[in-house]
N, C-alpha and C. Protein backbone atom coordinates (compact mmCIF):
# COMPACT_ATOMS: atom_id res chain seq x y z
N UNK A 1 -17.17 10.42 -62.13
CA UNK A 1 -17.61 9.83 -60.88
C UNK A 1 -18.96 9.14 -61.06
N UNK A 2 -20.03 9.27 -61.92
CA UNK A 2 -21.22 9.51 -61.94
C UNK A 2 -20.67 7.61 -62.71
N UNK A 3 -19.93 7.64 -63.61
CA UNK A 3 -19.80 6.28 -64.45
C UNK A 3 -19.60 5.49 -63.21
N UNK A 4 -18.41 5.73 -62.06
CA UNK A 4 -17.87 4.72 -60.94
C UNK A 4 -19.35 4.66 -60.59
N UNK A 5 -20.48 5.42 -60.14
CA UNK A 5 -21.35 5.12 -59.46
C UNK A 5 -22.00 3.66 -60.23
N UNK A 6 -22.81 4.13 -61.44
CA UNK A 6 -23.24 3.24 -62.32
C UNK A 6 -22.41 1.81 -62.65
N UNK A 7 -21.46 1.60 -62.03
CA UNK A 7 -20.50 0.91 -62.42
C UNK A 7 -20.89 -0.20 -61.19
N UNK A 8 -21.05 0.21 -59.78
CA UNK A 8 -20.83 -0.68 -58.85
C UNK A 8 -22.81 -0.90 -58.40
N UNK A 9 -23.14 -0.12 -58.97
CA UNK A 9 -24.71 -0.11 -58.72
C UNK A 9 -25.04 -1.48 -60.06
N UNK A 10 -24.56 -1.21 -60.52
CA UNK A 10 -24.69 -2.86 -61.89
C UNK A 10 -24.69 -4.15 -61.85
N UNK A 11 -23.18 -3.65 -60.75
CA UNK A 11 -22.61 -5.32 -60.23
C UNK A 11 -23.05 -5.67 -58.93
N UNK A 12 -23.69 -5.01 -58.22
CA UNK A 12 -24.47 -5.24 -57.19
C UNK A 12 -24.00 -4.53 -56.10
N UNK A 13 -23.44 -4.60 -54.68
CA UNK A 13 -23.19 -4.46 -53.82
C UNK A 13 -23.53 -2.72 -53.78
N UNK A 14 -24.84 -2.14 -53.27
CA UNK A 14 -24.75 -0.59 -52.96
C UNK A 14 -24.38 -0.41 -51.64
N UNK A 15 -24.33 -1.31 -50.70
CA UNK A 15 -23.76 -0.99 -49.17
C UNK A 15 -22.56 -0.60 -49.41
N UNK A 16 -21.98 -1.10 -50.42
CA UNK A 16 -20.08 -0.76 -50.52
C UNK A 16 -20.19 0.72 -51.56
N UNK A 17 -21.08 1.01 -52.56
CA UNK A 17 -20.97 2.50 -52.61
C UNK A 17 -21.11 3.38 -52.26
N UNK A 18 -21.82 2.74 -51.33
CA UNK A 18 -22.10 4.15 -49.64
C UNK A 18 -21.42 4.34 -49.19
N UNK A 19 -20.24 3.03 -48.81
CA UNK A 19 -18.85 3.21 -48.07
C UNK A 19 -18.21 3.54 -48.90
N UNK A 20 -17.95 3.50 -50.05
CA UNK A 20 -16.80 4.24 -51.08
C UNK A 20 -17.10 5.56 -51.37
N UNK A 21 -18.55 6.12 -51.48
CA UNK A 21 -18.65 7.70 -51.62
C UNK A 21 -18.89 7.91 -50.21
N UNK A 22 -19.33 7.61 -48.83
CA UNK A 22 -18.39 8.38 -47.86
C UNK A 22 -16.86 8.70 -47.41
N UNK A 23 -16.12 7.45 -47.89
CA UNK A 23 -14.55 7.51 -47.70
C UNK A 23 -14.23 8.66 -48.25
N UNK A 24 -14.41 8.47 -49.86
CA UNK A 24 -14.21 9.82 -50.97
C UNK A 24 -14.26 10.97 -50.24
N UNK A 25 -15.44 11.26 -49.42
CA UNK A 25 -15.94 12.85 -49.18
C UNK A 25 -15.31 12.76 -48.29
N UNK A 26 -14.50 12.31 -47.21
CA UNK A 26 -13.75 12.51 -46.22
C UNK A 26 -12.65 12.88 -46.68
N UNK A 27 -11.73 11.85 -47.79
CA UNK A 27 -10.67 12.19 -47.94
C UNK A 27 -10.62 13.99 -49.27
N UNK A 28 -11.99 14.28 -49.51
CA UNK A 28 -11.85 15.50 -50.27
C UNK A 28 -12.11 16.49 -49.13
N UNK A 29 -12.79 16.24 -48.36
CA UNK A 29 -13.24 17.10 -47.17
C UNK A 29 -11.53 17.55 -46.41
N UNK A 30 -11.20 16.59 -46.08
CA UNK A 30 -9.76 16.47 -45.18
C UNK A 30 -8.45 17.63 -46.41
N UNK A 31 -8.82 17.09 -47.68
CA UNK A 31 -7.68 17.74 -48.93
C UNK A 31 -8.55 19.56 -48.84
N UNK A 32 -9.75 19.62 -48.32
CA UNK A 32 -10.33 20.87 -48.47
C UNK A 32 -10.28 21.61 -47.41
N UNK A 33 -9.89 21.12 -46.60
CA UNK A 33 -9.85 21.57 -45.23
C UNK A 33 -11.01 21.89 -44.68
N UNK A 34 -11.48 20.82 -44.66
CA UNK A 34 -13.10 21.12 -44.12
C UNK A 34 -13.79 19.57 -43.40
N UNK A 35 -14.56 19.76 -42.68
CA UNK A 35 -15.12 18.39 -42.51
C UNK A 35 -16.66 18.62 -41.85
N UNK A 36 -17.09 18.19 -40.48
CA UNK A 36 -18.50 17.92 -40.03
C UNK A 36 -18.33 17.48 -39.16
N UNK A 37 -18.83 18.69 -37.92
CA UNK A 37 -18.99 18.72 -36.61
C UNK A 37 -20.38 18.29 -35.89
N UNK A 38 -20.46 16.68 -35.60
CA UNK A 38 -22.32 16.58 -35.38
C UNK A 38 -22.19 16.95 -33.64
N UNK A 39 -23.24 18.01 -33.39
CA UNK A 39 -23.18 17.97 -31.73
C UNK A 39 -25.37 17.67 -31.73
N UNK A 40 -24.78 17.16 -30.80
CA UNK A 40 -25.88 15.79 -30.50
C UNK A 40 -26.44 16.91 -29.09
N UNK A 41 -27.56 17.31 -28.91
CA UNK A 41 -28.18 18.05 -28.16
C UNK A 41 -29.83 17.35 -27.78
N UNK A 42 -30.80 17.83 -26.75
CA UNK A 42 -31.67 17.30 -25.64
C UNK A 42 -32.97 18.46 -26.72
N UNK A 43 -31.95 19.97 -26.90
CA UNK A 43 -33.06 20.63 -27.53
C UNK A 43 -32.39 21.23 -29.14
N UNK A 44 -33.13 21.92 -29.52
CA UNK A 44 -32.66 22.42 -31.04
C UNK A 44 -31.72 23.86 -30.72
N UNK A 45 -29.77 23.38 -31.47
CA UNK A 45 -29.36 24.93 -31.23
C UNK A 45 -29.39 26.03 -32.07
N UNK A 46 -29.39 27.03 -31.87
CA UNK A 46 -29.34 27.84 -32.58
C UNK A 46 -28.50 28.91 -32.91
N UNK A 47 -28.37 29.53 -34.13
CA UNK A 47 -26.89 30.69 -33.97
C UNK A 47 -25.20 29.45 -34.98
N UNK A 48 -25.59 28.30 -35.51
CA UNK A 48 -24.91 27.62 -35.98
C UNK A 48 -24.01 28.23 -37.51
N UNK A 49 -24.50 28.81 -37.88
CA UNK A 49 -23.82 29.65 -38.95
C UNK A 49 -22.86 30.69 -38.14
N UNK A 50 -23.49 31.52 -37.11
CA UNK A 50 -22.41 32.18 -36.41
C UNK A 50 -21.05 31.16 -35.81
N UNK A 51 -21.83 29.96 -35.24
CA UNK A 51 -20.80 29.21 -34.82
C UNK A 51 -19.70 28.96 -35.87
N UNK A 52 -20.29 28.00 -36.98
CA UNK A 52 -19.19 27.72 -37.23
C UNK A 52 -18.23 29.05 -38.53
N UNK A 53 -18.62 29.97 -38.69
CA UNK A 53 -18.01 31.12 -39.18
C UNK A 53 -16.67 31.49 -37.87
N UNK A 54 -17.20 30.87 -36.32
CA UNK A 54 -16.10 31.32 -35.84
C UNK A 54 -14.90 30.56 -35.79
N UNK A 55 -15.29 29.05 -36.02
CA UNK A 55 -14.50 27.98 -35.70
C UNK A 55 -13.59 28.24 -36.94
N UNK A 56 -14.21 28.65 -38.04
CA UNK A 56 -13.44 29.07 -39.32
C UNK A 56 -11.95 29.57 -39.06
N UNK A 57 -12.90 30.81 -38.96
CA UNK A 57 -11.39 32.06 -38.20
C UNK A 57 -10.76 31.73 -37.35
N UNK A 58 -10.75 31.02 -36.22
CA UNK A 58 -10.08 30.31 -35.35
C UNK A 58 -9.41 29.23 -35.49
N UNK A 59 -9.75 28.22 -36.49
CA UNK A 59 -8.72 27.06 -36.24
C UNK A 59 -8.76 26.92 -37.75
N UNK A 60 -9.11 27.84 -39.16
CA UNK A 60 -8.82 28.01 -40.47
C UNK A 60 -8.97 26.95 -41.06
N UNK A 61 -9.99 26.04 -40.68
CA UNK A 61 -10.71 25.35 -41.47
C UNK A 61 -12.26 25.33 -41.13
N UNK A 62 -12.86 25.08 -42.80
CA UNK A 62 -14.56 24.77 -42.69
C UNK A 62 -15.24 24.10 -42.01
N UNK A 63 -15.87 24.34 -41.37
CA UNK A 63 -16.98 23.30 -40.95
C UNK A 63 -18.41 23.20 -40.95
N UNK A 64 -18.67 21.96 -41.52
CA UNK A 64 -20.06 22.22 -41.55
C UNK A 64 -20.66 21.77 -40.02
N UNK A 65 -21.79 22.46 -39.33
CA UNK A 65 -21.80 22.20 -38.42
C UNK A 65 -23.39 21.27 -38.27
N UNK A 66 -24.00 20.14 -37.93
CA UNK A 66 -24.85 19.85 -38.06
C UNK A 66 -25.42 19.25 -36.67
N UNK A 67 -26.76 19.79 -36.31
CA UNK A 67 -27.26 19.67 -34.39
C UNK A 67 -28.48 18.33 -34.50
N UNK A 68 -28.33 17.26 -33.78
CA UNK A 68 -29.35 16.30 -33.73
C UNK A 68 -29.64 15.95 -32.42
N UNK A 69 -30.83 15.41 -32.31
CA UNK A 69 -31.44 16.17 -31.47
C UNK A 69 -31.55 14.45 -30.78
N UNK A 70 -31.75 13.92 -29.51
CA UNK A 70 -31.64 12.76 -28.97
C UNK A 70 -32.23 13.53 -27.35
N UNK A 71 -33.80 12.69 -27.35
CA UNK A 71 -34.55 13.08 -26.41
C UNK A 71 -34.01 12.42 -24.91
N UNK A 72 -33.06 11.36 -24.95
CA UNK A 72 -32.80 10.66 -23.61
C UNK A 72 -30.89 11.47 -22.98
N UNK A 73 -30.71 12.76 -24.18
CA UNK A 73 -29.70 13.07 -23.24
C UNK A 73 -29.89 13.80 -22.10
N UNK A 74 -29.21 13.88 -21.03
CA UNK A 74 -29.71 14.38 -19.92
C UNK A 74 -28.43 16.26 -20.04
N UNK A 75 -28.63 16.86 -19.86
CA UNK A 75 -27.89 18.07 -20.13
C UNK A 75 -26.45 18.14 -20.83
N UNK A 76 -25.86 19.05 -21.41
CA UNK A 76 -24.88 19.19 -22.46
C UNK A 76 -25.09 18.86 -23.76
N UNK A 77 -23.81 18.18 -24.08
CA UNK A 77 -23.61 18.00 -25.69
C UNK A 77 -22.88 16.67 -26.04
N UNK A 78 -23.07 15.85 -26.51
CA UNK A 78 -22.43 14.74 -27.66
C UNK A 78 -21.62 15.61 -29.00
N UNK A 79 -20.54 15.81 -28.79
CA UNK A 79 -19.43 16.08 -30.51
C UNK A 79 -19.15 15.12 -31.02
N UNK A 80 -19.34 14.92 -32.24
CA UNK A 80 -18.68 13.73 -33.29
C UNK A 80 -17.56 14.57 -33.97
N UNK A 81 -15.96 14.90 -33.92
CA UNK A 81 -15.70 15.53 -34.33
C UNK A 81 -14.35 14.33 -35.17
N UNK A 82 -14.33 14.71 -36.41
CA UNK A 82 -13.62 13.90 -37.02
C UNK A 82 -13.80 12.40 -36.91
N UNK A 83 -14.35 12.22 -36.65
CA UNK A 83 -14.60 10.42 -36.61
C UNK A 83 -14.13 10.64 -34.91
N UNK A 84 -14.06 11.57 -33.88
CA UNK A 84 -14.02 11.49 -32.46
C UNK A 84 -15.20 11.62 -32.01
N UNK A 85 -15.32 10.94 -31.19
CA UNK A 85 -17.03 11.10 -29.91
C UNK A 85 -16.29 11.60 -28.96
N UNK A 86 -17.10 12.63 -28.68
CA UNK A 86 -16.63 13.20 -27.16
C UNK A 86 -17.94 13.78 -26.55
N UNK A 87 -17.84 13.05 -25.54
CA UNK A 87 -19.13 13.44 -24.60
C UNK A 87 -19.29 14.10 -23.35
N UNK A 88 -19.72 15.25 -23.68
CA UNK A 88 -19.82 16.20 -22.35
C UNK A 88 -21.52 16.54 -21.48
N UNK A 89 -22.23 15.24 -21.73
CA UNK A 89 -23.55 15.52 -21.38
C UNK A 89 -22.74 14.98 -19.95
N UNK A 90 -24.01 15.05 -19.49
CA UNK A 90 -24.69 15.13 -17.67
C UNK A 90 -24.62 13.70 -16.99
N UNK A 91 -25.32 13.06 -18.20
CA UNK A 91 -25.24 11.55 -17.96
C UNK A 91 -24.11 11.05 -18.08
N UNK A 92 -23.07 11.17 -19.47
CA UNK A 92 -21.70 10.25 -19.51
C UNK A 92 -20.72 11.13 -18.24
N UNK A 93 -21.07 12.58 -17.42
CA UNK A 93 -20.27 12.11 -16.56
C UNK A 93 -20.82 11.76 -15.07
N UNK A 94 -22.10 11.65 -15.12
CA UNK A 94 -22.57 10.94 -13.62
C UNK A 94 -22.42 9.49 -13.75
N UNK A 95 -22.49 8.70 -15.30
CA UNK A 95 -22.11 7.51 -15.17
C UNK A 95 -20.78 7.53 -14.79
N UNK A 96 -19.63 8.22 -14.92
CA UNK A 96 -17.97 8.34 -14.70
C UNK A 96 -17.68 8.16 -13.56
N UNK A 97 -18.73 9.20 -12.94
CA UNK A 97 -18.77 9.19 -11.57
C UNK A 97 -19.02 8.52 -10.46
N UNK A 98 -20.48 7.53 -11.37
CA UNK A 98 -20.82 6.19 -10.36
C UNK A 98 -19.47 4.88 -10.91
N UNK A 99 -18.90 4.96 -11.68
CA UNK A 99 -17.82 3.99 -11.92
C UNK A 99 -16.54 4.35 -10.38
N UNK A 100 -16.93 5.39 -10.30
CA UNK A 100 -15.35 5.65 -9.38
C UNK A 100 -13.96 5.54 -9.88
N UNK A 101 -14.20 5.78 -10.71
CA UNK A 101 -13.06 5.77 -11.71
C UNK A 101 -12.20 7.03 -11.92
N UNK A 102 -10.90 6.87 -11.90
CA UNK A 102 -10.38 8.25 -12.51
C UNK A 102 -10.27 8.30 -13.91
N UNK A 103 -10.53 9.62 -14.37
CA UNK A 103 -10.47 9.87 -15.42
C UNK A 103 -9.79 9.28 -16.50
N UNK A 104 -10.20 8.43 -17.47
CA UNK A 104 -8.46 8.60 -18.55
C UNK A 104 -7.85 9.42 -19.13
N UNK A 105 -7.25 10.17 -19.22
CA UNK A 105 -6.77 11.33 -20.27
C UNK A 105 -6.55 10.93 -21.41
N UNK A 106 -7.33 11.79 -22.30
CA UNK A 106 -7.01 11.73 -24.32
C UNK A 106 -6.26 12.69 -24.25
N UNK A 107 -5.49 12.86 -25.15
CA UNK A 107 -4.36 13.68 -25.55
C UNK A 107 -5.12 13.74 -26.89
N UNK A 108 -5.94 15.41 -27.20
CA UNK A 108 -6.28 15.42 -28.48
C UNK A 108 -5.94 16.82 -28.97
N UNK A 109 -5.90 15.86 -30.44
CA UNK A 109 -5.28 16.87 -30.99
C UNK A 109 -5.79 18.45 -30.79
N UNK A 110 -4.64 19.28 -30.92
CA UNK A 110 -5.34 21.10 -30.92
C UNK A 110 -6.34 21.42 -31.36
N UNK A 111 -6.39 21.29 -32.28
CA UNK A 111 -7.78 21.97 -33.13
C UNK A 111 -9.04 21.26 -32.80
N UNK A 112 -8.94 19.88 -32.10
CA UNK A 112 -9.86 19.77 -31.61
C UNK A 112 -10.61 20.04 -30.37
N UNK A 113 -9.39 20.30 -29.54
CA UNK A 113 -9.67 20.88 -28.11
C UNK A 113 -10.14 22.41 -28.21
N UNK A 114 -9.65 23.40 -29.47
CA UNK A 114 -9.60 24.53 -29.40
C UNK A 114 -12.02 24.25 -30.07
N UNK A 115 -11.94 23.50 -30.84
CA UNK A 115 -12.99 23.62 -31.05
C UNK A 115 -14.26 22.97 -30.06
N UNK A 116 -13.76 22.35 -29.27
CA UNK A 116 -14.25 22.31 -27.99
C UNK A 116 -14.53 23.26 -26.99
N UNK A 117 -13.64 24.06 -26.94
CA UNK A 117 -14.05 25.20 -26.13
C UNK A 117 -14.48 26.41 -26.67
N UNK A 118 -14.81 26.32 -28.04
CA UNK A 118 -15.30 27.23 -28.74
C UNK A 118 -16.85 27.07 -28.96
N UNK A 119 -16.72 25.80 -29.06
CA UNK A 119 -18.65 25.15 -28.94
C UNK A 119 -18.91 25.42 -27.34
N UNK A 120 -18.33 24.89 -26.59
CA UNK A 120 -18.90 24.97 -24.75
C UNK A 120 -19.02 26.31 -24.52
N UNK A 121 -18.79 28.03 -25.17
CA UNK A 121 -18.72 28.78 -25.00
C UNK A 121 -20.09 29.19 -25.63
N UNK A 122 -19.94 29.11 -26.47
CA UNK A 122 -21.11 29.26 -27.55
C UNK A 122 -22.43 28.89 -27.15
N UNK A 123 -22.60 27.56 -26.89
CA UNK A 123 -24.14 26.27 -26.21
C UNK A 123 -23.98 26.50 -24.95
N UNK A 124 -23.46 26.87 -24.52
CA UNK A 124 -23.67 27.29 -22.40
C UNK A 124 -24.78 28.00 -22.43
């Protein structure tokens, strides 16, 4: 791997080996059963090793769980889960709300809903 690196770092383009060793780690992450849960929080959480040890046992895959911190959310949480955004702060649903809009429904997959309510249990 270390030669592919040296290989495309030679011929120029490193924006495209950033995108080729993130693809990589997805598709080894995905073959490992594992991936990276970013929840996007107002303050710093804590107890994240307990968390995701539970998400483990519960939906039998790894996760690494990683918390960033974004001073203009207004209460809840931002999940990046699998390449999904799902937003359960304060603001994306009072903006929902000033739209007057009904809801759309996602139809998502299990393991992601199950790890949804395993984080909202947890960060409450």
């Amino acid at each position: 791997m270390a030669k592919f690196g040296q290989i495309i770092k030679k011929h120029g383009d490193q924006s495209l080996s950033k995108q080729i060793m993130a693809e990589f780690t997805e598709i080894i992450d995905q073959q490992n059963k594992s991936g990276e849960i970013k929840i996007i929080t107002q303050v710093p959480l804590g107890g994240l090793d307990e968390l995701s040890q539970k998400l483990s046992l519960q939906t039998g895959r790894e996760y690494r769980l990683i918390n960033s911190l974004q001073d203009d959310l207004i209460g809840g949480a931002i999940m990046v889960i699998d390449n999904l955004k799902i937003d359960l702060s304060i603001k994306s649903r009072l903006h929902k709300a000033k739209q007057l809009k009904p809801a759309r429904t996602h139809i998502l997959p299990e393991y992601i809903e199950e790890i949804i309510k395993i984080i909202q249990k947890n960060i409450a």
